[in-house]
N, C-alpha and C. Protein backbone atom coordinates (compact mmCIF):
# COMPACT_ATOMS: atom_id res chain seq x y z
N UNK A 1 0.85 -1.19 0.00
CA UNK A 1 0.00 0.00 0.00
C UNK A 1 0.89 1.25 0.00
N UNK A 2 0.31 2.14 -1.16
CA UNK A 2 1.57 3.51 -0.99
C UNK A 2 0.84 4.35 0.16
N UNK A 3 2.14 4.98 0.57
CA UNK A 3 1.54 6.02 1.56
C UNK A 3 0.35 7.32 1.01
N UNK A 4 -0.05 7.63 1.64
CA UNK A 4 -1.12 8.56 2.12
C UNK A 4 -0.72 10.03 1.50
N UNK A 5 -1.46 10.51 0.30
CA UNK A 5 -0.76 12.17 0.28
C UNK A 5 -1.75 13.27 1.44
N UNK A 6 -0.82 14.21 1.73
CA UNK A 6 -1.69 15.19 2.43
C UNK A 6 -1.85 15.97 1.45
N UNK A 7 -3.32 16.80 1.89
CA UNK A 7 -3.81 17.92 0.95
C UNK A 7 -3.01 18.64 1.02
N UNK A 8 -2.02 19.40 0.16
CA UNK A 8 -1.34 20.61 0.23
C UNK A 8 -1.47 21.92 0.96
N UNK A 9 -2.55 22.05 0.55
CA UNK A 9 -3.39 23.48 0.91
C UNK A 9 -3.88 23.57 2.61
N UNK A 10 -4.01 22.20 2.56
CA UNK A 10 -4.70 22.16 3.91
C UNK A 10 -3.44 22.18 5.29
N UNK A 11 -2.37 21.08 4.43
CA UNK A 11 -1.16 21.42 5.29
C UNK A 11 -0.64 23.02 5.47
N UNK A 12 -0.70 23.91 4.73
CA UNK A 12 -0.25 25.13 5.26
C UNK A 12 -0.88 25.78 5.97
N UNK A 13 -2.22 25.64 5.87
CA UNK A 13 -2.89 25.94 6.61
C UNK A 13 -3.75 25.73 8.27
N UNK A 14 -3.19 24.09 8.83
CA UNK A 14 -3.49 24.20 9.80
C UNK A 14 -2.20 23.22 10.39
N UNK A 15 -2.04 23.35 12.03
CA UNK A 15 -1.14 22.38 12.62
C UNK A 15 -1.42 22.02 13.42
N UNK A 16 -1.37 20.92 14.23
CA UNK A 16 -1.93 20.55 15.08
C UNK A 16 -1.46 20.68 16.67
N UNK A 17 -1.87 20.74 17.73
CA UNK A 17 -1.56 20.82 19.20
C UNK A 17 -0.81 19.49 19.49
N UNK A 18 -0.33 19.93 20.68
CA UNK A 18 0.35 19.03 21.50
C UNK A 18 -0.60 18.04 21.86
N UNK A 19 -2.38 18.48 21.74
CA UNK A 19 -2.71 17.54 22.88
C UNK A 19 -3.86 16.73 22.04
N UNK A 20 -3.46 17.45 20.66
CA UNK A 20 -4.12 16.71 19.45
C UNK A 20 -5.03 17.35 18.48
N UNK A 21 -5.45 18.44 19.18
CA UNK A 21 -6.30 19.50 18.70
C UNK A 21 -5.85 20.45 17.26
N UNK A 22 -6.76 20.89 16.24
CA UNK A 22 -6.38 21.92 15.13
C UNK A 22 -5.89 22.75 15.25
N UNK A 23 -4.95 23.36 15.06
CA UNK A 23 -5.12 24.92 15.56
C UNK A 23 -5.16 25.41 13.88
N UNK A 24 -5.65 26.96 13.68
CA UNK A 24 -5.95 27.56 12.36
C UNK A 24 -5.81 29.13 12.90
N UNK A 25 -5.33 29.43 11.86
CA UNK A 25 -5.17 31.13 11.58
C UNK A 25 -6.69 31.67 11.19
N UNK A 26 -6.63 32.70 11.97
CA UNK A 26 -7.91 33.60 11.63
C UNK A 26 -8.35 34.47 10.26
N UNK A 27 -9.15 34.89 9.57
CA UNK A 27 -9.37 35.37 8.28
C UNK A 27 -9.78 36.45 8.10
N UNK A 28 -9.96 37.13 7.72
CA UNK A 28 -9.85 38.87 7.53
C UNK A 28 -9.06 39.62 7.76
N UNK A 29 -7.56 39.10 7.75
CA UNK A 29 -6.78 40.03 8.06
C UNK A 29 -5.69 40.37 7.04
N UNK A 30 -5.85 39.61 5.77
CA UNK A 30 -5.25 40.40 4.71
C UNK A 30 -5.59 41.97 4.03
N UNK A 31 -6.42 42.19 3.74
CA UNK A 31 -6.36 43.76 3.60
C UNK A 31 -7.71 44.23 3.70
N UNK A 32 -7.78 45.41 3.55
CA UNK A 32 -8.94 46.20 3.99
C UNK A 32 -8.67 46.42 5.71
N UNK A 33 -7.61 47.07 6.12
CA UNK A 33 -7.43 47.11 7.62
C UNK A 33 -7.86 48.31 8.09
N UNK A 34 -8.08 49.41 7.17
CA UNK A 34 -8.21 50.69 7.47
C UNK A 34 -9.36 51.03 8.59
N UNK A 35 -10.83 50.25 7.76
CA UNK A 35 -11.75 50.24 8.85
C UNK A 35 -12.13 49.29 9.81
N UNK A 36 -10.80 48.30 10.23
CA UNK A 36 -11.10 47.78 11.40
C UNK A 36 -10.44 48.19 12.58
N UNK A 37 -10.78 48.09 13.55
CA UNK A 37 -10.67 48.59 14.52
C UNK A 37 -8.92 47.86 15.24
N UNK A 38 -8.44 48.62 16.02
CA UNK A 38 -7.26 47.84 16.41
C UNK A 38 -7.56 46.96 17.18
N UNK A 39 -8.47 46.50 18.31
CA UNK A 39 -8.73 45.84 19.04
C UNK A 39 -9.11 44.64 18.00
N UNK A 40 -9.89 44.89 16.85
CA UNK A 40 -10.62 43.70 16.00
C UNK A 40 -8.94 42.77 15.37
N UNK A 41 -8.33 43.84 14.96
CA UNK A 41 -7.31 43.74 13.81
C UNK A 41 -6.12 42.68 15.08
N UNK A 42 -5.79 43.07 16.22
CA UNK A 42 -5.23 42.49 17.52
C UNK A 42 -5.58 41.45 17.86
N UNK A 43 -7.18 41.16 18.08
CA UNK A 43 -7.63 39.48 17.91
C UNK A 43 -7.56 38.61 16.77
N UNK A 44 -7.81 39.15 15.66
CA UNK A 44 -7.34 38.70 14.31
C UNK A 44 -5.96 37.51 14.70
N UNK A 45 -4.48 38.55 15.48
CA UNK A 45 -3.50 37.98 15.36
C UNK A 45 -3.20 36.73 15.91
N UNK A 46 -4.15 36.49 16.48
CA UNK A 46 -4.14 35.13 17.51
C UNK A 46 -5.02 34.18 16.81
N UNK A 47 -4.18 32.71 16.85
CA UNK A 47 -5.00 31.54 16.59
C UNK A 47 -6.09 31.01 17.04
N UNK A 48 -7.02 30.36 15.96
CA UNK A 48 -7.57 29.86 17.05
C UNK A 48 -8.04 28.29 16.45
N UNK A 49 -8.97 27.37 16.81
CA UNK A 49 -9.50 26.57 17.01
C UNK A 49 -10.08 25.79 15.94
N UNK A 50 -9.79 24.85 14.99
CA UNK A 50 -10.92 24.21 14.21
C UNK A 50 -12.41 23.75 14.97
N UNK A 51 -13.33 23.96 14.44
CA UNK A 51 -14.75 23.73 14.95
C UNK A 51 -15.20 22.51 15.16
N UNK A 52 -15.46 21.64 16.38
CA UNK A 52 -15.36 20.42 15.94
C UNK A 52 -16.38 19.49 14.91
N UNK A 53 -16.83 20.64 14.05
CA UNK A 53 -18.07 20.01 13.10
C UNK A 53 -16.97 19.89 11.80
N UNK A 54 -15.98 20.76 12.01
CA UNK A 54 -15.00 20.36 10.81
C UNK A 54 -13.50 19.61 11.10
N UNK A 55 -13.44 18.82 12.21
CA UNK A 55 -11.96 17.92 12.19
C UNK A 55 -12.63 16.92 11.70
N UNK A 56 -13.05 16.13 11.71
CA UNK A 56 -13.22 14.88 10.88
C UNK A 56 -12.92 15.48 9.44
N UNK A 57 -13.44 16.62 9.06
CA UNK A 57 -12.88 17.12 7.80
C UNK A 57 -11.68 17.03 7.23
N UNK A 58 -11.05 18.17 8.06
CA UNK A 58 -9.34 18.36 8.16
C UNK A 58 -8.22 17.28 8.70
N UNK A 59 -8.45 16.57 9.50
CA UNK A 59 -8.06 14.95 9.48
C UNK A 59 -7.94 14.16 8.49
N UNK A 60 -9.29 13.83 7.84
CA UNK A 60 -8.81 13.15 6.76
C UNK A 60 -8.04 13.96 5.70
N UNK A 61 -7.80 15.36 5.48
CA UNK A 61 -7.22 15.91 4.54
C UNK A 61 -5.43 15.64 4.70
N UNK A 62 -5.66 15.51 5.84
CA UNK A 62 -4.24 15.49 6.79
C UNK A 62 -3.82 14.44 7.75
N UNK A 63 -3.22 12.90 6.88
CA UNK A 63 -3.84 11.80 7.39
C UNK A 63 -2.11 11.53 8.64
N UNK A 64 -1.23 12.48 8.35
CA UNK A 64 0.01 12.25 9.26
C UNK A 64 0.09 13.43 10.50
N UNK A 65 -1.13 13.96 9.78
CA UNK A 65 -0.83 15.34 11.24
C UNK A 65 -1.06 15.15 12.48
């Protein structure tokens, strides 16, 4: 049996925790910054969480992560 490819796209985009969990970058923060607020634009910078209605998703996309 050949090994397993990972989705490309999906690998840059998420990594996983120590304790097994998704972690993912937040979205709206490529441009249009002017009218968000700094406090909005500041939470932006922090990771956060795959939803757990979508790891069975991202798992199988990502069968070594």
């Amino acid at each position: 049996m050949p090994k397993m490819k990972s989705n490309r796209g999906a690998a840059k985009r998420f990594k996983t925790t120590g304790t097994g969990k998704i972690r993912r970058s937040k979205a709206f923060k490529s441009h249009i910054l002017t009218k968000k607020t700094a406090k909005r634009k500041r939470n932006l910078r922090k990771s956060g969480l795959v939803d757990s209605t979508n790891v069975r998703a991202v798992r199988r996309m990502l069968p070594y992560a």
